[in-house]
Protein backbone atom coordinates (compact mmCIF):
# COMPACT_ATOMS: atom_id res chain seq x y z
CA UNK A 1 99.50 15.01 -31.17
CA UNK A 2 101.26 16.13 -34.52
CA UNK A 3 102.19 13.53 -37.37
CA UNK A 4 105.75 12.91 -36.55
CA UNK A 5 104.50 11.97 -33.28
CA UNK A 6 102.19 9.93 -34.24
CA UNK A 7 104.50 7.92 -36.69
CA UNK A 8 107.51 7.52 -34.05
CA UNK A 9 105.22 5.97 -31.63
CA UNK A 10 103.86 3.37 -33.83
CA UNK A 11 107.43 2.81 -35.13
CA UNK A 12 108.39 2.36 -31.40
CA UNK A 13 105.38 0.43 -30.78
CA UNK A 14 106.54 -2.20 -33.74
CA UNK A 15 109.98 -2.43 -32.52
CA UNK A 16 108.88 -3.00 -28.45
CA UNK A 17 106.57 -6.31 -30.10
CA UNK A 18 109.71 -7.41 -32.54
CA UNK A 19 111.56 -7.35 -28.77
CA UNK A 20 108.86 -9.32 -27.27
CA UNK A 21 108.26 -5.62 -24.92
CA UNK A 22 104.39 -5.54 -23.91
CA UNK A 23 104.40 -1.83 -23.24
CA UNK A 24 105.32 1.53 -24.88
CA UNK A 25 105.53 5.00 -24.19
CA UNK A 26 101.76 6.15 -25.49
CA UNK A 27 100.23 2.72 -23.91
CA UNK A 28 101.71 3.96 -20.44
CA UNK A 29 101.16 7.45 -21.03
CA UNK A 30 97.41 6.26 -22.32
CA UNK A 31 96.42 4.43 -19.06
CA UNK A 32 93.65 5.79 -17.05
CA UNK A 33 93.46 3.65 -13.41
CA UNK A 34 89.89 3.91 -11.11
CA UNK A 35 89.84 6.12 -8.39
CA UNK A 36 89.21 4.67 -5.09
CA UNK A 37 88.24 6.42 -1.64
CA UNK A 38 91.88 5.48 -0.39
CA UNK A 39 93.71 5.15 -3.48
CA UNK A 40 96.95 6.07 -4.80
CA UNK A 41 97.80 9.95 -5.28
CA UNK A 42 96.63 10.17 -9.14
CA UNK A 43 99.04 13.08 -9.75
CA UNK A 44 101.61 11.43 -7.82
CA UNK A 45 101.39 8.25 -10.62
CA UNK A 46 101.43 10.48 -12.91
CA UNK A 47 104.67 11.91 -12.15
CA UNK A 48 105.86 8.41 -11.35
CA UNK A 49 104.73 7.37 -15.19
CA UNK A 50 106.17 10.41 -16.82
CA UNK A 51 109.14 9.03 -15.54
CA UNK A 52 108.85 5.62 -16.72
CA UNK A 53 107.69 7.56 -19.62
CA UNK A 54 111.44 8.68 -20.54
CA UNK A 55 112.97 5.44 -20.03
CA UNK A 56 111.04 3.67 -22.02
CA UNK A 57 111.83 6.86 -24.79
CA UNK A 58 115.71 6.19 -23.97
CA UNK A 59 115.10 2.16 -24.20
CA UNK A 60 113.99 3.16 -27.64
CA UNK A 61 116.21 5.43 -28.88
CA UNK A 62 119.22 2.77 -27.68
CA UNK A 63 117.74 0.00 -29.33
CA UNK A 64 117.31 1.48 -32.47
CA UNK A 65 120.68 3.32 -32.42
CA UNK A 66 121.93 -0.28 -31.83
CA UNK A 67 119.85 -1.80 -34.65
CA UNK A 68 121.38 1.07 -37.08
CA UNK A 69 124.91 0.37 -36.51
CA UNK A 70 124.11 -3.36 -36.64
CA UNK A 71 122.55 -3.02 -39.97
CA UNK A 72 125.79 -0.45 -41.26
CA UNK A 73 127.84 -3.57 -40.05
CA UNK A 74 126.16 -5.70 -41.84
CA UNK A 75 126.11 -3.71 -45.19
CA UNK A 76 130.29 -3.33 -44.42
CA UNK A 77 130.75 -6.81 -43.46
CA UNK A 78 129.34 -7.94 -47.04
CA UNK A 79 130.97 -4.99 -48.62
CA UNK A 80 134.27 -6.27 -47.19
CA UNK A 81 133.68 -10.06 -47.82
CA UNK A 82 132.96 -9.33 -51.63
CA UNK A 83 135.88 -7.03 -51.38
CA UNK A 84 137.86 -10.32 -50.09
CA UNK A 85 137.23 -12.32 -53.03
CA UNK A 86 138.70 -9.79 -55.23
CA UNK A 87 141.49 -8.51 -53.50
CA UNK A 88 144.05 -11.39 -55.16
CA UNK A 89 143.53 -9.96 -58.39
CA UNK A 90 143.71 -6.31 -57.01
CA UNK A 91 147.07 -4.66 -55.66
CA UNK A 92 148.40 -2.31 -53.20
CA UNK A 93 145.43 -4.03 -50.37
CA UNK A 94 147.37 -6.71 -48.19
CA UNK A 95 144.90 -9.62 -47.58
CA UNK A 96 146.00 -9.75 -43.69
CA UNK A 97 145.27 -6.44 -43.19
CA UNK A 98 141.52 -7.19 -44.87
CA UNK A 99 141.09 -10.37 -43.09
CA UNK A 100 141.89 -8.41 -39.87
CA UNK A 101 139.46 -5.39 -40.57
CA UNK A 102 136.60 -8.46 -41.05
CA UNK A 103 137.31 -10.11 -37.69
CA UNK A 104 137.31 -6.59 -35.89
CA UNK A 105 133.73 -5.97 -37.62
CA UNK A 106 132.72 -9.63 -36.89
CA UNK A 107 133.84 -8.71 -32.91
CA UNK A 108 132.01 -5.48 -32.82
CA UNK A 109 128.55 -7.13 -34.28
CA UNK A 110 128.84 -9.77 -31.36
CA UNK A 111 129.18 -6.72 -28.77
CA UNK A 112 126.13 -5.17 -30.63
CA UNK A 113 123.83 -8.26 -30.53
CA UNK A 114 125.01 -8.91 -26.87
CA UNK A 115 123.80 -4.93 -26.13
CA UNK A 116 120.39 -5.83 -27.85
CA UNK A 117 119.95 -8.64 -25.66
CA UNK A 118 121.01 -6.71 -23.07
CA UNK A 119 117.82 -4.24 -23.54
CA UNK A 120 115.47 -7.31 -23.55
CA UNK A 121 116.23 -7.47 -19.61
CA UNK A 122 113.85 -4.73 -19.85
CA UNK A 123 110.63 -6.66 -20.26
CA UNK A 124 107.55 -6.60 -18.45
């Protein structure tokens, strides 16, 4: 497994335990079960875990898409509130207008937390 690898899985693997998620893609891919004389199909779980596999790879990707955004609404929500403070002294920017553009932000980082905790339906 190359570097990159390596590094995204322990990145997802740090994110899953912030989210309170016990497993990640390289624990499932990882897991080696006993064979028994009437067991399960081993290739058969194995396809059936490769799939599981890519979810958990799209759970990821989501939630940290979702984290990004929250954190760029964040940094534009301060930007913005600063911004607010000065805007009196500063003309040509209509205060309404500002005080609008913050409540729209404020709305959209409610939707984005409510996604998150969306994702943590997800557990096991």
């Amino acid at each position: 497994m190359d570097e990159h690898m390596i590094r995204r899985l322990d990145k997802q693997k740090k994110l899953f335990h912030q989210l309170g998620i016990g497993l990640d893609a390289l624990t499932i891919h990882e897991k080696e079960f006993s064979l028994k004389l009437r067991g399960y199909d081993p290739e058969e779980v194995d396809t059936f875990l490769d799939s599981v596999i890519k979810d958990y790879e799209r759970f990821y990707a989501t939630i940290a898409d979702l984290m990004d955004k929250w954190q760029e609404q964040q940094l534009e929500l301060r930007d913005l509130r600063s911004a607010k403070s000065v805007v009196p002294s500063v003309k040509g920017i209509d205060p309404k207008i500002l005080e609008e553009s913050i409540l729209k932000l404020e709305m959209n980082l409610k939707q984005l937390k409510e996604k998150i905790l969306e994702t943590e339906e997800f557990k096991y």
